[in-house]
Protein backbone atom coordinates (compact mmCIF):
# COMPACT_ATOMS: atom_id res chain seq x y z
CA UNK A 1 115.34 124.16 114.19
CA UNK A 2 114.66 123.32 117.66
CA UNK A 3 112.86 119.92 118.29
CA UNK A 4 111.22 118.77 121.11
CA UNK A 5 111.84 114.81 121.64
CA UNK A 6 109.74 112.52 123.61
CA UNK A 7 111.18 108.87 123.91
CA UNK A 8 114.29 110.64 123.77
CA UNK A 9 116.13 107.99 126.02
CA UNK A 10 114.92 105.27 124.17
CA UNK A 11 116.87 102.95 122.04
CA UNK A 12 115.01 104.73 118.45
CA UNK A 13 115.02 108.21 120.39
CA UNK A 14 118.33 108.66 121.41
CA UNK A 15 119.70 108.31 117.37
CA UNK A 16 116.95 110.78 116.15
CA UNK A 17 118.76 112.98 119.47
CA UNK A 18 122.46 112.48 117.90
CA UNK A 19 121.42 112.59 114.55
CA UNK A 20 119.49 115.54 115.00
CA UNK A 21 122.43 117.06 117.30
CA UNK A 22 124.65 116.84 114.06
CA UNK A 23 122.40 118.37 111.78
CA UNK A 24 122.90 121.41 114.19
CA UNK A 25 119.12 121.35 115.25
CA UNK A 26 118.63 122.68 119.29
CA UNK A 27 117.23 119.40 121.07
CA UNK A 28 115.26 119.43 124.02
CA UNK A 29 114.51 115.74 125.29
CA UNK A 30 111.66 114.70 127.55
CA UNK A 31 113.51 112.82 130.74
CA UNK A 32 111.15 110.55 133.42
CA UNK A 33 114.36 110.58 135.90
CA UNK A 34 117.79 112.48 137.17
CA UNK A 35 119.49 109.50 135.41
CA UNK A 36 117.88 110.49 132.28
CA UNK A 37 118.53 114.30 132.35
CA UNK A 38 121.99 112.96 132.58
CA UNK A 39 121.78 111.27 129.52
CA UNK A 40 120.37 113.63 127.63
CA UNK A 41 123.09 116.25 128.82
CA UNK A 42 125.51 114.06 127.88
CA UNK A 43 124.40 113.79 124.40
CA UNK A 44 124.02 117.65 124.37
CA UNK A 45 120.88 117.87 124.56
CA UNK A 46 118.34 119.91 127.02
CA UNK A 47 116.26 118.08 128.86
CA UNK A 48 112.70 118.55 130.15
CA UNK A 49 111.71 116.61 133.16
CA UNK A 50 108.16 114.74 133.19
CA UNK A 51 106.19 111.79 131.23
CA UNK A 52 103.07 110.95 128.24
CA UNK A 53 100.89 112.00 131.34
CA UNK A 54 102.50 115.19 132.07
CA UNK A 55 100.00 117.27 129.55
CA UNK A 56 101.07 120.89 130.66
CA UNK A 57 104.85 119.85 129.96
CA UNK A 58 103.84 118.45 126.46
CA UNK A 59 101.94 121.34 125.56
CA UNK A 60 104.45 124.03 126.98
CA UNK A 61 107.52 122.49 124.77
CA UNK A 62 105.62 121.77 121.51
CA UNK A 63 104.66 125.29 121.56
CA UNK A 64 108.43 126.30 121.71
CA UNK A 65 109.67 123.86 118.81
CA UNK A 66 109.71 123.89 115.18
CA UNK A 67 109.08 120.37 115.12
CA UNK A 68 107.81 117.35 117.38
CA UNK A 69 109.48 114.05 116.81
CA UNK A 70 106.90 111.71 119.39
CA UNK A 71 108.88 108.39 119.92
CA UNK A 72 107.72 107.77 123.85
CA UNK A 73 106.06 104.54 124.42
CA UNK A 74 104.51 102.64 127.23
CA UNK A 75 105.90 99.32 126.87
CA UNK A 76 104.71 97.81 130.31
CA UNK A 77 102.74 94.74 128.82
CA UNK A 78 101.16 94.49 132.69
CA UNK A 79 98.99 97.30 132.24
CA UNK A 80 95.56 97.03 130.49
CA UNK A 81 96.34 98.29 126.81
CA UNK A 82 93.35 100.24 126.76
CA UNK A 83 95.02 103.12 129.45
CA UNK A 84 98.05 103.01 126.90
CA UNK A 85 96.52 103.87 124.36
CA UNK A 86 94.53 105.96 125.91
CA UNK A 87 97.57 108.04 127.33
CA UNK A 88 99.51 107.85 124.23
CA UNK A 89 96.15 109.51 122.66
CA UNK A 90 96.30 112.11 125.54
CA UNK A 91 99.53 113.10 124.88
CA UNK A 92 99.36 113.46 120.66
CA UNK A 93 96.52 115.72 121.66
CA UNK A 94 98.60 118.07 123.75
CA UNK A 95 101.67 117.67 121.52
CA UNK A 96 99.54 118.85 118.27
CA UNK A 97 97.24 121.47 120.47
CA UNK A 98 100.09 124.04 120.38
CA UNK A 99 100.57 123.29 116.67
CA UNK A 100 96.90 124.17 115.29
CA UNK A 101 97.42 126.34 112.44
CA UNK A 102 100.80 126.07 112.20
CA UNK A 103 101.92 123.95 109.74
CA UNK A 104 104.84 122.79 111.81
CA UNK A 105 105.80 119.27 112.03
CA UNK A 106 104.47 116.64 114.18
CA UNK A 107 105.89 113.19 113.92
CA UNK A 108 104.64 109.99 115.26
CA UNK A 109 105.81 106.63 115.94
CA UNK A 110 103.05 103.40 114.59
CA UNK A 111 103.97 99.90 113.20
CA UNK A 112 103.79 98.16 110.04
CA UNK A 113 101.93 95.32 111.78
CA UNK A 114 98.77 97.85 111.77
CA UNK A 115 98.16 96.40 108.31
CA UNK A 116 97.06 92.67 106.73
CA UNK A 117 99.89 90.61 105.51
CA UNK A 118 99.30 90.42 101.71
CA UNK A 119 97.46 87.15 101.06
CA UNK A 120 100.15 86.09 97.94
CA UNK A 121 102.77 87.03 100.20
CA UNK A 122 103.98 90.32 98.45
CA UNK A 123 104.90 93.48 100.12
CA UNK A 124 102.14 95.80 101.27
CA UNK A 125 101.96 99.22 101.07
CA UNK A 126 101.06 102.31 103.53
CA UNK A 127 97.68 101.89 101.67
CA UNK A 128 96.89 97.71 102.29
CA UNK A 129 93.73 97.00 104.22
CA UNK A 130 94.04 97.18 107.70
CA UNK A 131 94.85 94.10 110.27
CA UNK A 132 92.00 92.19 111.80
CA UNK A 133 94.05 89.80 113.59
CA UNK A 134 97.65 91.24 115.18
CA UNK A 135 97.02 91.69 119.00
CA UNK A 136 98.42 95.56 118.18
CA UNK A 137 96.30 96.13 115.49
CA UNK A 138 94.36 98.58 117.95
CA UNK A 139 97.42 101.27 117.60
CA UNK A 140 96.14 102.40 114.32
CA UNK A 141 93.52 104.44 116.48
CA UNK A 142 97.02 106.26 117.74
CA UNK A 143 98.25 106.98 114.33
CA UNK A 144 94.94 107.95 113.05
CA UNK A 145 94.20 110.49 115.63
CA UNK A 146 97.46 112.22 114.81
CA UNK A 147 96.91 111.95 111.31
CA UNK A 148 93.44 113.89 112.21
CA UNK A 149 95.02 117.06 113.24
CA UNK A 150 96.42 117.64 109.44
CA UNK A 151 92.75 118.94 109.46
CA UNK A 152 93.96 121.61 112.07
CA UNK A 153 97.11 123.03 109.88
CA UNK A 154 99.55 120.27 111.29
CA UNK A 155 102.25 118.41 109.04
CA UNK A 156 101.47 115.44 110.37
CA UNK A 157 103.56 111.98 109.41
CA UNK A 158 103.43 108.83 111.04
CA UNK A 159 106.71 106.07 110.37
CA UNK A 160 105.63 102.69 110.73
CA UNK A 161 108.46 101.15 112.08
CA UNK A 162 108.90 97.29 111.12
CA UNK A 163 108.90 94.28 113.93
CA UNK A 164 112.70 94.08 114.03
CA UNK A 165 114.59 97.67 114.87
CA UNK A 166 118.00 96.63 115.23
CA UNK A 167 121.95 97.63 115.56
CA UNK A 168 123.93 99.28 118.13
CA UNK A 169 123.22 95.63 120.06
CA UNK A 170 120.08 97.20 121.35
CA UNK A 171 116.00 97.11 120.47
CA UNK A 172 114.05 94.95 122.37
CA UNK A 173 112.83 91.61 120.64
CA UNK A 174 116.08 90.69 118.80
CA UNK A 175 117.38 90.41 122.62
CA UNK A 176 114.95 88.68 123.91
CA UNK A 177 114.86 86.30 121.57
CA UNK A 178 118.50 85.68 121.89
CA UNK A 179 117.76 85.38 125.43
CA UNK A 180 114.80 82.77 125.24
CA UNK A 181 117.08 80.52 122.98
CA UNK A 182 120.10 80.74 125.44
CA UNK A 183 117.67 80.08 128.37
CA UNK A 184 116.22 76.84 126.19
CA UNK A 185 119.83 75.94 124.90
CA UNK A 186 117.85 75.89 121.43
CA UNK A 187 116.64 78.44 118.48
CA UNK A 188 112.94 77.29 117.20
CA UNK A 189 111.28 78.17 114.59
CA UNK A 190 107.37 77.18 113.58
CA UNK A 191 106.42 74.73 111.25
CA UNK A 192 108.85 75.61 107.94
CA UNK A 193 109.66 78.60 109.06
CA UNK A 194 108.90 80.20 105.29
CA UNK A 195 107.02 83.16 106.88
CA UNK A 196 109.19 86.61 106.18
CA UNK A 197 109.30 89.67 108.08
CA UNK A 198 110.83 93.13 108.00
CA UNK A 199 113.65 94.93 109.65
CA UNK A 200 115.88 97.98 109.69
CA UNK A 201 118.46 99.62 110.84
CA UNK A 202 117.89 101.95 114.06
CA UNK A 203 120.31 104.21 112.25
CA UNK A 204 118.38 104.23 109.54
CA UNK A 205 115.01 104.53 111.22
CA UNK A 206 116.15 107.69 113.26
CA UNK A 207 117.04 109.20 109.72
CA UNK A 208 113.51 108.96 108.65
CA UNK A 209 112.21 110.26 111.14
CA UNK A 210 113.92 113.75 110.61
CA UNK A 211 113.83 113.82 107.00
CA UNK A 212 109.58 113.06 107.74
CA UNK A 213 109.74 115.95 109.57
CA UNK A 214 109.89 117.91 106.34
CA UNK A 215 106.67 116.27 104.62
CA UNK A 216 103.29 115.39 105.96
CA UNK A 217 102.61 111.49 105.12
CA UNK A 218 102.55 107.80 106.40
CA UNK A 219 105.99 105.91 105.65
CA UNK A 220 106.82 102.51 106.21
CA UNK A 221 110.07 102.71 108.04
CA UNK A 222 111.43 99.29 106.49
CA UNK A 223 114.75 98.93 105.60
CA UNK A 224 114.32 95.09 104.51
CA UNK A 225 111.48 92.56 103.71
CA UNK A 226 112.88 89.09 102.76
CA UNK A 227 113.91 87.66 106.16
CA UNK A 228 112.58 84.85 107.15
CA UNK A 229 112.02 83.18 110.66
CA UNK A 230 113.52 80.22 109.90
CA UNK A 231 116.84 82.24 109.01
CA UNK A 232 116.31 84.64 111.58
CA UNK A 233 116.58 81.70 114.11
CA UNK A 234 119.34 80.14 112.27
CA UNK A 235 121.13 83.41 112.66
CA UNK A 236 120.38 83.43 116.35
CA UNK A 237 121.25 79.53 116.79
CA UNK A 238 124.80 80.40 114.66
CA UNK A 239 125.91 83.46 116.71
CA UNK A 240 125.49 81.54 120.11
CA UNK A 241 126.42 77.95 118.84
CA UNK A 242 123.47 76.58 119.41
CA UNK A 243 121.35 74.22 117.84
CA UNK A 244 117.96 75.03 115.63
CA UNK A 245 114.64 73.06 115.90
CA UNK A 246 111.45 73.44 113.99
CA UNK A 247 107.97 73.48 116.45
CA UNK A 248 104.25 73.55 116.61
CA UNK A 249 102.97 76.85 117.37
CA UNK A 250 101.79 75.06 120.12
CA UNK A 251 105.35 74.24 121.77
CA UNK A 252 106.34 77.74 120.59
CA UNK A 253 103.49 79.22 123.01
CA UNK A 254 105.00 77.23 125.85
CA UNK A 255 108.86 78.53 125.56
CA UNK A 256 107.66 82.17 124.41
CA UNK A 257 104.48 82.30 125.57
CA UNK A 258 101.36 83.81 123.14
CA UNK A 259 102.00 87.36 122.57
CA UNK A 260 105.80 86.61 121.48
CA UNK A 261 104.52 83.71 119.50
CA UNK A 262 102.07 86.04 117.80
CA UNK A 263 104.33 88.73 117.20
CA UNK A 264 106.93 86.40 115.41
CA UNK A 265 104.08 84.41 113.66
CA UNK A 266 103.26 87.54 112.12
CA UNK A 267 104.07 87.48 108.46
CA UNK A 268 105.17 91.32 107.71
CA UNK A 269 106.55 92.60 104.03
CA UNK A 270 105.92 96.31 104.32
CA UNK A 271 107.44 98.19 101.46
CA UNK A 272 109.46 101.40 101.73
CA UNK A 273 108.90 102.51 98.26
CA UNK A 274 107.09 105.85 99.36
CA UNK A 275 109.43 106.78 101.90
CA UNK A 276 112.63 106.32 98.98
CA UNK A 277 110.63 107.99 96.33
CA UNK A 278 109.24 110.85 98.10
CA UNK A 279 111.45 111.55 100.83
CA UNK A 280 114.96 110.20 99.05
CA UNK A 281 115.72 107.91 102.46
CA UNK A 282 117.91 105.39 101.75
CA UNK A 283 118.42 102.76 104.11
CA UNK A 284 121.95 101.19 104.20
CA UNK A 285 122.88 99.84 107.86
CA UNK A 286 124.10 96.62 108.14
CA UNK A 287 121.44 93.66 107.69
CA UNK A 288 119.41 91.96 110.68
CA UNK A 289 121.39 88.77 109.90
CA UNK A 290 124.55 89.69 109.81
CA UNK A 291 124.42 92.22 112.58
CA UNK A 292 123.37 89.09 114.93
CA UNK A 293 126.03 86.61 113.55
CA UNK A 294 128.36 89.15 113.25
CA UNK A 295 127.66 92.89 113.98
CA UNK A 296 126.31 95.14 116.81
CA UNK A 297 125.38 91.75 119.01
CA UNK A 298 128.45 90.21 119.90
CA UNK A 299 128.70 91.56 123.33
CA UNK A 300 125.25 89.88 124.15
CA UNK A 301 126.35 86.65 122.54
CA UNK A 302 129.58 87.39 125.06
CA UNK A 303 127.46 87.82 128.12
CA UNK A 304 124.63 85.00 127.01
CA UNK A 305 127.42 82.18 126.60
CA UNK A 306 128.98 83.43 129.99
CA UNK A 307 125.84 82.63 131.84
């Protein structure tokens, strides 16, 4: 096929690119920069200069593909989230305009945080009620405006991708955190630190993105659902031989400041059952644990403990 990748650059993008590559599929990759068409032709793949806000470019490669893998993001926490999600909206539109009637593939990118935690603590599903609380809850109206054009003759699917995407030593808030504790000379936790999360591999994320490319759903991209904080910062405070300390959310909000603290306050057990049973993905990178202590991270521990 040929596929048209936006986010290509990024940390999730540039595996769907190799991945993708391998399969033998022509990829052209959506570049903001010279330094990024570099990267791109590096990988062997063709890339097409502009950005979410360059409509004309959006609408003049989805129209040449087979399939349209959307993994750009705005991640620039200074602007007002409203005009990012309003630009991300913009761009689905011209992405899926080409694609009316089709029946080719559009993918999208959302988050398993879109959705309540399960009150008993079990594992939701791609079906739980949605979140009233998470300060992203507001990106379901991204997913769900995708989803809409399925009404148009699009194969839509959306992959909700977990809190923790991890491996390669990249993603961004296993880093961070690894940077706040060796800034504080401490890993914290809140309060017991029972509350569990989910996680994958970015490996195994960028598979599911191309085998979703073949169906026309919502998956939860999670490749594990039994971590807990407590052990995540244990993990963190092991690899950089440091100590661990339970806080109040309170003290947490002063070292990581409110949206962090929300985001790893945020009790997420999103099962992948649909994704295994009706897509046959089976995640099998190396866990989020052991790929701190002991995997992909190392460098950064390297670097961190260096000063």
């Amino acid at each position: 096929m040929q596929i048209f990748v936006t986010g290509a650059t990024g940390y999730i993008g540039r595996v769907v690119t190799e991945q993708a590559l391998a399969e033998g599929h022509d990829v052209y990759g959506l570049s903001r920069n010279e330094a990024g068409d570099a990267q791109l032709k590096a990988l062997g793949t063709i890339p097409v200069r502009g950005d979410l806000a360059s409509l004309d470019v959006l609408r003049q490669q989805s129209s040449e593909a087979n399939a349209v893998l959307h993994l750009a993001y705005i991640h620039d926490w200074s602007m007002d989230y409203e005009e990012i999600l309003q630009i991300d909206g913009a761009a689905v539109g011209a992405l899926g305009e080409p694609l009316h009637g089709t029946e080719k593939a559009l993918v999208v990118t959302s988050g398993t945080a879109v959705v309540d935690s399960d009150p008993a603590g079990n594992e939701t599903t791609e079906d739980s009620p949605l979140s009233q609380i998470f300060v992203l809850k507001e990106r379901i109206r991204s997913e769900r405006h995708a989803l809409s054009l399925s009404e148009r003759g699009v194969r839509v699917s959306a992959i909700r991708l977990p809190p923790y995407v991890h491996g390669r030593g990249g993603s961004y808030f296993v880093p961070l955190l690894m940077q706040m504790a060796a800034k504080a000379g401490e890993s914290i936790y809140v309060d017991d630190g029972s509350l569990c999360t989910s996680a994958v591999h970015v490996d195994d994320a960028a598979t599911l993105y191309l085998l979703a490319a073949k169906a026309g759903n919502v998956f939860n991209g999670t490749g594990s659902t039994t971590v807990t904080l407590r052990a995540l910062a244990e993990a963190i405070a092991a690899a950089l031989d440091l100590p661990v300390r339970s806080v109040s959310r309170e003290e947490a909000e002063m070292q990581w400041g409110q949206f962090l603290t929300a985001f790893v306050q945020f009790e997420n057990r999103s099962s992948n059952r649909k994704a295994v049973e009706q897509l046959g993905w089976q995640p099998k990178g190396i866990d989020l644990l052991t790929d701190i202590c002991a995997g992909s991270y190392q460098e950064m521990v390297v670097r961190l403990q260096q000063g």
